[in-house]
N, C-alpha and C. Protein backbone atom coordinates (compact mmCIF):
# COMPACT_ATOMS: atom_id res chain seq x y z
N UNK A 1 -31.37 -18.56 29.80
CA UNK A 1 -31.49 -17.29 29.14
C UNK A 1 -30.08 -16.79 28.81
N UNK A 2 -29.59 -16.23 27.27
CA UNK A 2 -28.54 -15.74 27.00
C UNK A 2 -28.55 -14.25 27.27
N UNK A 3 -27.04 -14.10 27.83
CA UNK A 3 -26.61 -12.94 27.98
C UNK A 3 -26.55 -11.94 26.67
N UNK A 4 -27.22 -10.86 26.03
CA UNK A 4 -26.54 -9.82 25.55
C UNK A 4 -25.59 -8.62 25.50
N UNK A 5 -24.60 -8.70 24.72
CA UNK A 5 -23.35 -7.68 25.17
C UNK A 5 -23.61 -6.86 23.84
N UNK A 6 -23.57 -5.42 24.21
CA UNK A 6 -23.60 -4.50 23.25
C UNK A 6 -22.47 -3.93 23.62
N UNK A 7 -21.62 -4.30 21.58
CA UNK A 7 -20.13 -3.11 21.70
C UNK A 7 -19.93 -2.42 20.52
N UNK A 8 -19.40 -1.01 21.16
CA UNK A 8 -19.46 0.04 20.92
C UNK A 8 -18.92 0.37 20.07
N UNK A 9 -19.02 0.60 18.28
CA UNK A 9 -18.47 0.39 16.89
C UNK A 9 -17.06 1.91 17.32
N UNK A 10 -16.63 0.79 16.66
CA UNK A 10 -14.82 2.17 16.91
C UNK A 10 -15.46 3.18 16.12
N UNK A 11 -16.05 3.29 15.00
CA UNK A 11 -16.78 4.45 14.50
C UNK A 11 -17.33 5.33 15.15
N UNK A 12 -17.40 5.12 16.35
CA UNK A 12 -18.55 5.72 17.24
C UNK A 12 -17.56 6.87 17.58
N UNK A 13 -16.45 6.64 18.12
CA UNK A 13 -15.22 7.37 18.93
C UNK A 13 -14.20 7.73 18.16
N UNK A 14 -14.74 9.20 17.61
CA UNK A 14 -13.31 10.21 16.88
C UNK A 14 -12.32 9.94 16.94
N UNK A 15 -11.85 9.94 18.06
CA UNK A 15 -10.65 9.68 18.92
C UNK A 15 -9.83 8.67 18.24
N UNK A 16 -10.99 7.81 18.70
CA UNK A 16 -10.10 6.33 18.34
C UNK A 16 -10.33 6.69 16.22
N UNK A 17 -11.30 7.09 15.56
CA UNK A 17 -11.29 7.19 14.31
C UNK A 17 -10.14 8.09 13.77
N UNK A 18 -9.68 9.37 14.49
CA UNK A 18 -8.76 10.11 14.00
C UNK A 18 -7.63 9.38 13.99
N UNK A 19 -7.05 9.09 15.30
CA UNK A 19 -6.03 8.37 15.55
C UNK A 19 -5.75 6.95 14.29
N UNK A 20 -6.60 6.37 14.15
CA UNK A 20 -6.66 5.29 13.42
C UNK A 20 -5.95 5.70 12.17
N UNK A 21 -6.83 6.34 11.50
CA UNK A 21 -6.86 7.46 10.38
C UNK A 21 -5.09 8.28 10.10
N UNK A 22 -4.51 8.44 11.33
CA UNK A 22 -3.56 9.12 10.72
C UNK A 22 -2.12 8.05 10.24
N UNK A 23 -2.80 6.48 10.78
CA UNK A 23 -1.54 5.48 10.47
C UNK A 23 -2.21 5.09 9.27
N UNK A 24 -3.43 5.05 8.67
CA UNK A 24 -3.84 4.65 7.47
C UNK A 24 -3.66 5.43 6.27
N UNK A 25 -4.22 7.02 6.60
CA UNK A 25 -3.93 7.62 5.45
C UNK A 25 -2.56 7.53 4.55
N UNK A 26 -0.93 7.58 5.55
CA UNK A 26 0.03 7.82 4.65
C UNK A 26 0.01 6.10 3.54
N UNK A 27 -0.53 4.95 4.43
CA UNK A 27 -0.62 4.16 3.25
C UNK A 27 -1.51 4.30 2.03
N UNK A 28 -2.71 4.75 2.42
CA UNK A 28 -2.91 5.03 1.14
C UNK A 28 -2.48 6.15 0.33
N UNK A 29 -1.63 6.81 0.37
CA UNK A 29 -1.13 7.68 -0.33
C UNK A 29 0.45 6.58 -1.22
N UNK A 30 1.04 6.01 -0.26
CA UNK A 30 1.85 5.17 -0.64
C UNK A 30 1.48 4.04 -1.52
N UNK A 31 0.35 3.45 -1.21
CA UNK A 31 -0.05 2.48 -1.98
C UNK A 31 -0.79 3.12 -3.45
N UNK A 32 -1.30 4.71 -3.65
CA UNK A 32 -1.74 4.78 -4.91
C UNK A 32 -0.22 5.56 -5.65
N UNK A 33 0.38 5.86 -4.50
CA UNK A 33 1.63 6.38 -5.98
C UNK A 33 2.66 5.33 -6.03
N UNK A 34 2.25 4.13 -5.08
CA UNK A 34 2.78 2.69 -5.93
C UNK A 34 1.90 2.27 -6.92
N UNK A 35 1.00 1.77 -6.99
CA UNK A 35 -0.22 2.12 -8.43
C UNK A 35 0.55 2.46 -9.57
N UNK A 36 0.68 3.98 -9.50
CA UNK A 36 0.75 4.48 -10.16
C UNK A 36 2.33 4.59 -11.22
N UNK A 37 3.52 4.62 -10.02
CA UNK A 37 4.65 4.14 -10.48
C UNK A 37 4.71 2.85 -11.20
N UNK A 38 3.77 1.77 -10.58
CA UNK A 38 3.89 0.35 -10.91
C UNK A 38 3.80 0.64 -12.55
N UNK A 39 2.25 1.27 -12.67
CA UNK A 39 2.19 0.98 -14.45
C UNK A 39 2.89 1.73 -14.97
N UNK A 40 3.34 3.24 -14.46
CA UNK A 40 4.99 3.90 -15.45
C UNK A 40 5.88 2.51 -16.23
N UNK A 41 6.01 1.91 -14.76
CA UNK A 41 7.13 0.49 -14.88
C UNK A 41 6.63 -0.27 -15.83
N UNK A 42 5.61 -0.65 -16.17
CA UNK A 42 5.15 -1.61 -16.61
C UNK A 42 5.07 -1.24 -18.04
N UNK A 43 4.52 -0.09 -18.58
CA UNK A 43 4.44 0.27 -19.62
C UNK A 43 6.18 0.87 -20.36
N UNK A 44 7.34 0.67 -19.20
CA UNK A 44 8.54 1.19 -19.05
C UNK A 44 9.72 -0.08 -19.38
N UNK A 45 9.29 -0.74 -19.20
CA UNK A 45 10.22 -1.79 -18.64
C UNK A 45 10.71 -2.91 -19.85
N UNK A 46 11.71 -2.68 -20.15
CA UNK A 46 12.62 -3.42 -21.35
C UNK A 46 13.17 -4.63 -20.77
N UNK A 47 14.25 -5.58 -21.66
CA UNK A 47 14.82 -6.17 -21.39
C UNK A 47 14.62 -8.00 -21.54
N UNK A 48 15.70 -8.84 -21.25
CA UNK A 48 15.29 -10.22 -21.65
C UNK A 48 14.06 -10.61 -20.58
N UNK A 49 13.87 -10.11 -19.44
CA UNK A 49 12.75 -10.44 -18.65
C UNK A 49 11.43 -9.78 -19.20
N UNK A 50 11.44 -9.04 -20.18
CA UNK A 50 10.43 -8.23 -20.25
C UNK A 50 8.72 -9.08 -20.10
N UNK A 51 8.63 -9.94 -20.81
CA UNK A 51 7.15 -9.98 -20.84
C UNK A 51 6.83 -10.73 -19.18
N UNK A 52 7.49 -11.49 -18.56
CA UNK A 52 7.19 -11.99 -17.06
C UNK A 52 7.04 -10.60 -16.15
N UNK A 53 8.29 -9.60 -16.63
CA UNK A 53 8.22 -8.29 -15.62
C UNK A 53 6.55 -7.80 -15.64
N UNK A 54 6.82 -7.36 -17.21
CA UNK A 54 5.86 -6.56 -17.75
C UNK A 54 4.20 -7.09 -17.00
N UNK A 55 4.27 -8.55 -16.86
CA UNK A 55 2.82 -8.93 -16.40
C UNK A 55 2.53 -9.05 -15.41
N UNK A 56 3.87 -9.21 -14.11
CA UNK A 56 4.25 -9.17 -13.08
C UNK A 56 3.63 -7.64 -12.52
N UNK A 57 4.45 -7.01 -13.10
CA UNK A 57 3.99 -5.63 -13.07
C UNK A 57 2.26 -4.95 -12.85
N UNK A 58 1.46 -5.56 -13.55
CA UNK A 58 0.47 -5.46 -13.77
C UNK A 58 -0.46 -6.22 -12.41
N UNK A 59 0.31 -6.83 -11.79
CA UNK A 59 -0.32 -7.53 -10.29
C UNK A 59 0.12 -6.52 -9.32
N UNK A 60 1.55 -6.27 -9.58
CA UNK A 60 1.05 -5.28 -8.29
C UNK A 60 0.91 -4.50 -8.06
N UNK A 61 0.28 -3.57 -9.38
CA UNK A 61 -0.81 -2.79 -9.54
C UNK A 61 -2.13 -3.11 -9.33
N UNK A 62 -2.33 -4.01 -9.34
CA UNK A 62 -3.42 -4.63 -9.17
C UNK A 62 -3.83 -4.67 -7.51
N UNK A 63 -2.76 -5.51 -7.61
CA UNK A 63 -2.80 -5.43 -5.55
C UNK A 63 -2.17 -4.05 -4.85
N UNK A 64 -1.53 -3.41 -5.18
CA UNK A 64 -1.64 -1.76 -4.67
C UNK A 64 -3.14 -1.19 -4.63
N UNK A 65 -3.69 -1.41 -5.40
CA UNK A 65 -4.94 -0.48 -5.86
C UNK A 65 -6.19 -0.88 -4.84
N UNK A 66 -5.82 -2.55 -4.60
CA UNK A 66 -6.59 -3.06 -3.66
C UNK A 66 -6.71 -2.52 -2.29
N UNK A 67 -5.43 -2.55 -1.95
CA UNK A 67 -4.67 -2.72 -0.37
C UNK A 67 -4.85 -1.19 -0.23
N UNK A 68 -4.74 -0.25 -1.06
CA UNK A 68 -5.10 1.29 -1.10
C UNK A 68 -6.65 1.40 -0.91
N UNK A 69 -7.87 0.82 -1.55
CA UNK A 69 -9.26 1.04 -1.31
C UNK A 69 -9.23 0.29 -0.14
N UNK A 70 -8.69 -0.79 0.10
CA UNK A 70 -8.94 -1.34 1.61
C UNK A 70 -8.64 -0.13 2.56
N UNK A 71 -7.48 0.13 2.62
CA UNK A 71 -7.43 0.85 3.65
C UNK A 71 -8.23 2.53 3.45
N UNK A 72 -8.45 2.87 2.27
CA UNK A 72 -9.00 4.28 2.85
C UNK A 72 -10.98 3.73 2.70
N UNK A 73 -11.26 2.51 2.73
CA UNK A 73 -12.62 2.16 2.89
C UNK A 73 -12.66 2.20 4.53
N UNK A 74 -11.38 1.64 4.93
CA UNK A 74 -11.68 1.87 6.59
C UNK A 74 -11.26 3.10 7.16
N UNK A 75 -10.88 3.69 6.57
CA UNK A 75 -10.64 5.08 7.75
C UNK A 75 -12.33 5.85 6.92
N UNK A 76 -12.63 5.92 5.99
CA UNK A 76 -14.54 6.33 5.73
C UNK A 76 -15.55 5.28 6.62
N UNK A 77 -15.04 4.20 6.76
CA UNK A 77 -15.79 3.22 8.08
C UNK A 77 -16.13 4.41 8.82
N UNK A 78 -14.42 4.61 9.22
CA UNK A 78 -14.40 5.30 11.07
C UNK A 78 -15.25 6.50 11.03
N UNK A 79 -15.58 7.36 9.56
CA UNK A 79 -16.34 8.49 9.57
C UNK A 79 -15.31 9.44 9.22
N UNK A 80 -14.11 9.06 8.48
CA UNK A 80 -13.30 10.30 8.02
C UNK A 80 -13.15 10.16 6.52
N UNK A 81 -12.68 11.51 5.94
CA UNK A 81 -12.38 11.04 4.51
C UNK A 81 -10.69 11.15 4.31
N UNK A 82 -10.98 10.84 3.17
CA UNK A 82 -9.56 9.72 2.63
C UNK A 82 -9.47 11.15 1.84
N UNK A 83 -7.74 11.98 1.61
CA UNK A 83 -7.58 12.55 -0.08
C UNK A 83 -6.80 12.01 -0.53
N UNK A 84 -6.55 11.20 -1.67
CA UNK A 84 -5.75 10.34 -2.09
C UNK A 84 -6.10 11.23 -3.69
N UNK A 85 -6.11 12.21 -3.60
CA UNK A 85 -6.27 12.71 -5.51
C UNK A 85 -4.76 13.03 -5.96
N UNK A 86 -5.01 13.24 -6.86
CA UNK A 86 -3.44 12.55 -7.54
C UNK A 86 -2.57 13.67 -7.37
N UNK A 87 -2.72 15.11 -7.03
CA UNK A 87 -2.04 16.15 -6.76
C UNK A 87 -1.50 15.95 -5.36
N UNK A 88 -2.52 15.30 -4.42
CA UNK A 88 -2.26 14.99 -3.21
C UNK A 88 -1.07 13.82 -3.12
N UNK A 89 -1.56 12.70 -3.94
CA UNK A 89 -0.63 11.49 -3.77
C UNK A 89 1.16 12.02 -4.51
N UNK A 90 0.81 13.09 -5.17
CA UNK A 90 2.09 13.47 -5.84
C UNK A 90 2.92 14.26 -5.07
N UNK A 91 2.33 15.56 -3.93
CA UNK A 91 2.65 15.93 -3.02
C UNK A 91 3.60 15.38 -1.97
N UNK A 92 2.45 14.01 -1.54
CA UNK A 92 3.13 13.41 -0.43
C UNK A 92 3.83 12.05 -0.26
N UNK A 93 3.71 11.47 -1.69
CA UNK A 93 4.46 10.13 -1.51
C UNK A 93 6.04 10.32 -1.53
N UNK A 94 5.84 9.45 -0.80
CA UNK A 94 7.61 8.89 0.10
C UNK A 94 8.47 8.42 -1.30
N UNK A 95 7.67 6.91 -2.15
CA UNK A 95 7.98 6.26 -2.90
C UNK A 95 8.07 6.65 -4.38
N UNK A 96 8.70 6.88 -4.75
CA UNK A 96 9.12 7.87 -6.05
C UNK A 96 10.52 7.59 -7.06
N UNK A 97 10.79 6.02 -6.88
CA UNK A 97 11.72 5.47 -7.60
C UNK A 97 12.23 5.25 -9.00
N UNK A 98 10.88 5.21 -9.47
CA UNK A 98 10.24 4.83 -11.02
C UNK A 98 10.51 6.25 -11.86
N UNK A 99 11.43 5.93 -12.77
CA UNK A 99 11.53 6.89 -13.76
C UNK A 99 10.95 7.44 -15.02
N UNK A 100 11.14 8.37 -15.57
CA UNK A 100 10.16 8.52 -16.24
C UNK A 100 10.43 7.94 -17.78
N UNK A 101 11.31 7.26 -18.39
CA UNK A 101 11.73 6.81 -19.39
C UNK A 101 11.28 5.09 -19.20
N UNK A 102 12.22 4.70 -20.36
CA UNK A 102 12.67 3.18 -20.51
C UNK A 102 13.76 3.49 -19.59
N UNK A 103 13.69 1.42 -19.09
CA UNK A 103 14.37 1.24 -18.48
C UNK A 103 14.75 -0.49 -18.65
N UNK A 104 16.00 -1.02 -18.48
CA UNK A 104 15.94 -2.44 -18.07
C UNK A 104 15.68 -3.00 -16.86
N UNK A 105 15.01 -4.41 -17.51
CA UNK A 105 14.01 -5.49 -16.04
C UNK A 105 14.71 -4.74 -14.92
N UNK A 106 16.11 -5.35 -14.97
CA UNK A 106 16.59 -5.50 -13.31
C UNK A 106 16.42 -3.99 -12.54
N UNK A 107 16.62 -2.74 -13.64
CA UNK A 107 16.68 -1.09 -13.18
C UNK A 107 15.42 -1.27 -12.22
N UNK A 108 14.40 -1.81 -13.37
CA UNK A 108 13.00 -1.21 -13.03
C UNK A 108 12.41 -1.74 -11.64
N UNK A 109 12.63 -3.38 -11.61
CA UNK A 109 12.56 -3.91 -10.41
C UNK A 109 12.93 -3.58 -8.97
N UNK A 110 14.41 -2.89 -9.32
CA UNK A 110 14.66 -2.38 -8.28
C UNK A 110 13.83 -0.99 -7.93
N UNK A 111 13.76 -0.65 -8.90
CA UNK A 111 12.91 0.72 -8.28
C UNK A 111 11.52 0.48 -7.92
N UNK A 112 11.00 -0.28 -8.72
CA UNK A 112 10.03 -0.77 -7.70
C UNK A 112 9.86 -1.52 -6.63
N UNK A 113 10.81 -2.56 -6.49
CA UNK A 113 11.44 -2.73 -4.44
C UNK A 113 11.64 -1.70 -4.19
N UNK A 114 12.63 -0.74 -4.47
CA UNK A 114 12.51 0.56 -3.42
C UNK A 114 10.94 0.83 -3.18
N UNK A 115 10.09 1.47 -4.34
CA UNK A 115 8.94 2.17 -3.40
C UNK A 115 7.93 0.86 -2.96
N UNK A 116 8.33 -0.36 -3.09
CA UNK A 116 7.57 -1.18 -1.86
C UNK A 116 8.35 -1.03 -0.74
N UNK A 117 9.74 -0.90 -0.74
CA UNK A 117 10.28 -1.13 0.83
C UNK A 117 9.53 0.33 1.67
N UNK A 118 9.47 1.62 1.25
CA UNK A 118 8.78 2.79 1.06
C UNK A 118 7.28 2.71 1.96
N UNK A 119 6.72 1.59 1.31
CA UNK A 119 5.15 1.03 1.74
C UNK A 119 5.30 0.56 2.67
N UNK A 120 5.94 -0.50 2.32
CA UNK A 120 6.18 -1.76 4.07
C UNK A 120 7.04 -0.71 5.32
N UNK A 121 7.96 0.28 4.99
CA UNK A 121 7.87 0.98 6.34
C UNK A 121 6.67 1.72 6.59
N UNK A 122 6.03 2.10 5.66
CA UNK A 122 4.51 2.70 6.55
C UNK A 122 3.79 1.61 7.34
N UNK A 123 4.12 1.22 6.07
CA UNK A 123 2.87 -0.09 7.13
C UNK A 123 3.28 -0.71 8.34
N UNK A 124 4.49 -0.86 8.38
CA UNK A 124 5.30 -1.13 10.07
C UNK A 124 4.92 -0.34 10.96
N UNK A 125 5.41 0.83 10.52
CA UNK A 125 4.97 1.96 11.65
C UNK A 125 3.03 2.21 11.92
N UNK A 126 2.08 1.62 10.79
CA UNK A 126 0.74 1.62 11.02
C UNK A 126 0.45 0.26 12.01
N UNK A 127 1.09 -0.50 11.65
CA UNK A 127 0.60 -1.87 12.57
C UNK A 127 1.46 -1.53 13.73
N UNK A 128 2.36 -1.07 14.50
CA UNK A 128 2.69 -0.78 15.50
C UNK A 128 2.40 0.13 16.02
N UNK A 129 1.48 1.07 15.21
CA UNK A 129 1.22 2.78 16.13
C UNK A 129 -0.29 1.98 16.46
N UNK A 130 -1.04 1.10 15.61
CA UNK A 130 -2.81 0.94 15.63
C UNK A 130 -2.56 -0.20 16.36
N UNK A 131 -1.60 -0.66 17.29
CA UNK A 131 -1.39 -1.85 18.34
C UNK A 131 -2.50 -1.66 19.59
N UNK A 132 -2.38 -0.48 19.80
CA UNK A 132 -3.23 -0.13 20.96
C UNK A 132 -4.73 0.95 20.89
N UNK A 133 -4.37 0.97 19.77
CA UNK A 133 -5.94 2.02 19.43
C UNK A 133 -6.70 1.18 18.46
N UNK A 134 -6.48 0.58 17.61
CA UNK A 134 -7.88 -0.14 16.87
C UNK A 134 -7.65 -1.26 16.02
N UNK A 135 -7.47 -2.67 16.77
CA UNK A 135 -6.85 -3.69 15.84
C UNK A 135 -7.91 -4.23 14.53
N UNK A 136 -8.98 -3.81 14.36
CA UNK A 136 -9.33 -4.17 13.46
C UNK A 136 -8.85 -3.49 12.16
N UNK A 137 -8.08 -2.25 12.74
CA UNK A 137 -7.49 -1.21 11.61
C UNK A 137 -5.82 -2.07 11.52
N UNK A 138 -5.49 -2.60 12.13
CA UNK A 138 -4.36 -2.86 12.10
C UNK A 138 -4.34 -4.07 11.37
N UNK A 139 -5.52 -4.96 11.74
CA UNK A 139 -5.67 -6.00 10.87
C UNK A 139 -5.66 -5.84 9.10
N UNK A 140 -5.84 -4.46 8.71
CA UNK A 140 -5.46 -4.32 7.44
C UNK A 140 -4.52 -3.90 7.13
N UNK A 141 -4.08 -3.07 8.13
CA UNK A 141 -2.55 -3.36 7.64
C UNK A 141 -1.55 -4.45 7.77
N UNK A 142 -1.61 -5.32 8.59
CA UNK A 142 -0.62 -6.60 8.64
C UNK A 142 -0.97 -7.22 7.16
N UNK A 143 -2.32 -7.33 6.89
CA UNK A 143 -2.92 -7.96 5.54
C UNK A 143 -1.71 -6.88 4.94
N UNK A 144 -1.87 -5.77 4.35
CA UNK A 144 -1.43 -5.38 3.48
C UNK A 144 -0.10 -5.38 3.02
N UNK A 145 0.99 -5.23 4.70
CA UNK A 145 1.83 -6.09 4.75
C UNK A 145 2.20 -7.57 4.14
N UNK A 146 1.35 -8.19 4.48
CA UNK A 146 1.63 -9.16 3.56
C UNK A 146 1.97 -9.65 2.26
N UNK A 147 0.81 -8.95 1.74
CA UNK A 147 0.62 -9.05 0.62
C UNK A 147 1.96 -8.24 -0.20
N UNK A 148 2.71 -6.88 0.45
CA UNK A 148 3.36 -6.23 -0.29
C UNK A 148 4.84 -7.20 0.13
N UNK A 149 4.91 -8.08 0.91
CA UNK A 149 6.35 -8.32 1.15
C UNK A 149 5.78 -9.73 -0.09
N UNK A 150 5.02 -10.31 -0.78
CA UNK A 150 4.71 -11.45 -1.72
C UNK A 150 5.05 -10.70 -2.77
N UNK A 151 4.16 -10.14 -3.35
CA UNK A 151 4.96 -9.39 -4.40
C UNK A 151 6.51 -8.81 -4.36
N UNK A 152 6.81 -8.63 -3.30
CA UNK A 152 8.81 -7.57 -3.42
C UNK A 152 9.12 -9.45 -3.86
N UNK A 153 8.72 -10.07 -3.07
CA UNK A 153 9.61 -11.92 -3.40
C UNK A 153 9.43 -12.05 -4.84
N UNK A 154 7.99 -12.18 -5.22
CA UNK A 154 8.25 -12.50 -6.82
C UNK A 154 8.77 -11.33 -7.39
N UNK A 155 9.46 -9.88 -7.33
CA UNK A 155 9.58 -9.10 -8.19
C UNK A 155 11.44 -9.76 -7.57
N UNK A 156 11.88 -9.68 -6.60
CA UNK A 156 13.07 -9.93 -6.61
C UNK A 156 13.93 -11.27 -7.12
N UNK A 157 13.02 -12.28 -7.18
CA UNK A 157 13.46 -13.58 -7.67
C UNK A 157 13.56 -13.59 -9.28
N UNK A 158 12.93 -12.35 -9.85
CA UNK A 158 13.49 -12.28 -11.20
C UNK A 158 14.96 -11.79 -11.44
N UNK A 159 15.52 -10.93 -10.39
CA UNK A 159 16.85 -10.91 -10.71
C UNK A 159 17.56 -11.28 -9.66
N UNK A 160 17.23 -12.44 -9.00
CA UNK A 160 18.21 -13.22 -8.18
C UNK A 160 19.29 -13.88 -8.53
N UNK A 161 20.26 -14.49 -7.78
CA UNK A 161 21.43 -14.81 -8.91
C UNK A 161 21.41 -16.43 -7.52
């Protein structure tokens, strides 16, 4: 006869949902006004690199937008809501590199490494604060981590020397 073990959904426990919640939210605030800077850039961005930037560009917007519904799908898991509206994300993002004009490849790149480096310290400080309160929350952030230090590589190897 098999043993049954019943465990107890982190949803269940505020505690552990608030807590969770307060290393997730600033990424998604970071990850939609990276979004959002990304396509400034993209629709911004001059120069002999232009059409690789320009499409480049368009991924990691792509993957911001992702790694942003990932994470505020799990803090609504835990039973909280997400404000990520664009007055909000304008309020509070960290990452704010992207200008509002034209610009050349290498300008633009860099400003968009800045507001990924911007992201990847949230997300450091989310995978090390959600170490001990809820690794399945943390498990999206190391993912998201990931994913944002792949993109800074291909955006920086365009102006590597």
């Amino acid at each position: 006869m098999s043993k049954t073990t019943t465990v107890t959904a982190t949803a269940s426990d505020p505690t552990v949902a608030a807590a969770a919640a307060q290393f997730l939210s600033p990424l998604v605030i970071g990850l939609q006004a990276l979004t959002l800077n990304g396509k400034q850039a993209h629709w911004h961005v001059r120069g002999a690199n232009f059409i690789g930037v320009h499409e480049l560009l368009d991924t990691v917007v792509a993957h911001a937008s992702e790694w942003a519904d990932t994470a505020a799908e799990r803090i609504v898991a835990l039973g909280l809501p997400v404000d990520a509206r664009a007055a909000t994300v304008a309020a509070k993002a960290a990452n704010t590199q992207v200008g509002d004009g034209f610009a050349q490849s290498d300008e633009m790149i860099a400003a968009i490494v800045a507001d990924i480096d911007a992201v990847l310290a949230q997300t450091q400080e989310a995978i090390d604060g959600l170490d001990d309160i809820d690794l399945t929350s943390q498990d999206v952030a190391i993912e998201i981590r990931r994913g944002l230090e792949k993109d800074r590589w291909f955006l920086t190897a365009h102006v590597a020397h």
